[in-house]
Protein backbone atom coordinates (compact mmCIF):
# COMPACT_ATOMS: atom_id res chain seq x y z
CA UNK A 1 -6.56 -17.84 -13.89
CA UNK A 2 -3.73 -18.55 -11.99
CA UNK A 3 -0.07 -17.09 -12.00
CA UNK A 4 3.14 -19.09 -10.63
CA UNK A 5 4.93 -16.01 -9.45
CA UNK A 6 4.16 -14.25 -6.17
CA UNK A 7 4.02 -10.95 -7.36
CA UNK A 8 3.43 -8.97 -9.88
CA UNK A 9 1.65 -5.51 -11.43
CA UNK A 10 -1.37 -4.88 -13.75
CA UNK A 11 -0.79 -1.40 -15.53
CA UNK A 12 -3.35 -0.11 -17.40
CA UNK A 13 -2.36 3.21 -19.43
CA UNK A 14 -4.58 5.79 -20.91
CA UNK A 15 -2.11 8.37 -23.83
CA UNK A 16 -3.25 11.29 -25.62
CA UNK A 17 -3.37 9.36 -28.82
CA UNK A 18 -3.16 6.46 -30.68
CA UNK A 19 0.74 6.13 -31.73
CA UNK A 20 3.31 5.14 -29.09
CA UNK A 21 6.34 7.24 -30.39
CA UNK A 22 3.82 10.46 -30.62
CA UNK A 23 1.90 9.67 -27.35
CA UNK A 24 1.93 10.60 -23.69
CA UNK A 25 0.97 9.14 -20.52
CA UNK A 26 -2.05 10.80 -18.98
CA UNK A 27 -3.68 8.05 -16.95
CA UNK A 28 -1.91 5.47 -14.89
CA UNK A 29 -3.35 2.47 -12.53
CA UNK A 30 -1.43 -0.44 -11.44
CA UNK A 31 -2.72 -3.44 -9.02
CA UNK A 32 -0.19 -5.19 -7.02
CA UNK A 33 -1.04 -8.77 -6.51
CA UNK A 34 0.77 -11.02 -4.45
CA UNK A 35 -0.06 -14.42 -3.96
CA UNK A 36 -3.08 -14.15 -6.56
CA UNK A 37 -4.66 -11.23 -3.90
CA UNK A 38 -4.72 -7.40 -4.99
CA UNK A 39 -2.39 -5.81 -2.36
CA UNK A 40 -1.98 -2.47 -3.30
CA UNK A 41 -2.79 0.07 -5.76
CA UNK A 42 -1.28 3.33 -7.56
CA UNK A 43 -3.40 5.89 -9.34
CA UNK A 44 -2.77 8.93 -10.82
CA UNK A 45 -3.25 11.21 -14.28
CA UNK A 46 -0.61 13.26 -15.59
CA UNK A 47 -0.74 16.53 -17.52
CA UNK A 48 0.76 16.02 -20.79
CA UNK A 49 2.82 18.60 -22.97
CA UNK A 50 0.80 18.14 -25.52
CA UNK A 51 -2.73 18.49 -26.26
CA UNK A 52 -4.91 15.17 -25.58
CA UNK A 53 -6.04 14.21 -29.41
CA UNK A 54 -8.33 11.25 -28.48
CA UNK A 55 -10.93 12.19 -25.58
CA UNK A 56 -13.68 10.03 -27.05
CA UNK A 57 -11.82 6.79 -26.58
CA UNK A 58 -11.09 7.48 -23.07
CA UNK A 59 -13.07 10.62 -21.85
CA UNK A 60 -9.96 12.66 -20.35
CA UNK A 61 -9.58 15.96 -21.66
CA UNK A 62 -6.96 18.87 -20.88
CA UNK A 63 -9.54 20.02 -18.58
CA UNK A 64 -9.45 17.43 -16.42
CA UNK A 65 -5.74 16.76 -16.30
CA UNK A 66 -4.93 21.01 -16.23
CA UNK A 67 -4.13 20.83 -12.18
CA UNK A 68 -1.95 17.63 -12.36
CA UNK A 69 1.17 16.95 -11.98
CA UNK A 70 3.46 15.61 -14.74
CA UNK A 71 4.54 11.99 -15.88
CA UNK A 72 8.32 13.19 -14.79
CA UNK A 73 7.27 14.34 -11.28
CA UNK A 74 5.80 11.20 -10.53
CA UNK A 75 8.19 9.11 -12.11
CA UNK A 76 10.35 8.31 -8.98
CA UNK A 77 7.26 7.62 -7.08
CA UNK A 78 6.46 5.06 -9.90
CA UNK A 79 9.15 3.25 -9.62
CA UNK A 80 9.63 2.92 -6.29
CA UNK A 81 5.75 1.63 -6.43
CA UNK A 82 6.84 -0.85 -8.80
């Protein structure tokens, strides 16, 4: 497959459930391609406020998101990624 622009980002986006108005971010990765070549890469999960309803679809539980940091403390660096 090939793209006409020079850059862009893949996202992929794990939530703790299944309804976007309900749900929150708990597991973030972007690519960066430009020029159809992967040149960088963000990563991060997020502690949620809420408890993670749907652990079997993606494996993440509270456990393994307890120490991290928030959706709102990494929002800046986000954006500036993007």
């Amino acid at each position: 497959m090939t793209f006409q622009e020079d850059s862009f980002c893949v996202l992929d986006i794990e939530t703790t459930g299944f309804e976007p108005e309900n749900s929150e971010i708990i597991e973030l990765f972007i690519l960066k391609v430009e020029s159809n070549l992967i040149t960088d890469e963000f990563y991060s999960l997020f502690k949620p406020k809420e408890k993670i309803t749907n652990s079997e679809i993606h494996g993440i539980t509270d456990s393994v998101v307890e120490n991290s940091p928030s959706f709102k403390e990494k929002e800046e660096e986000i954006i500036n990624f993007l």
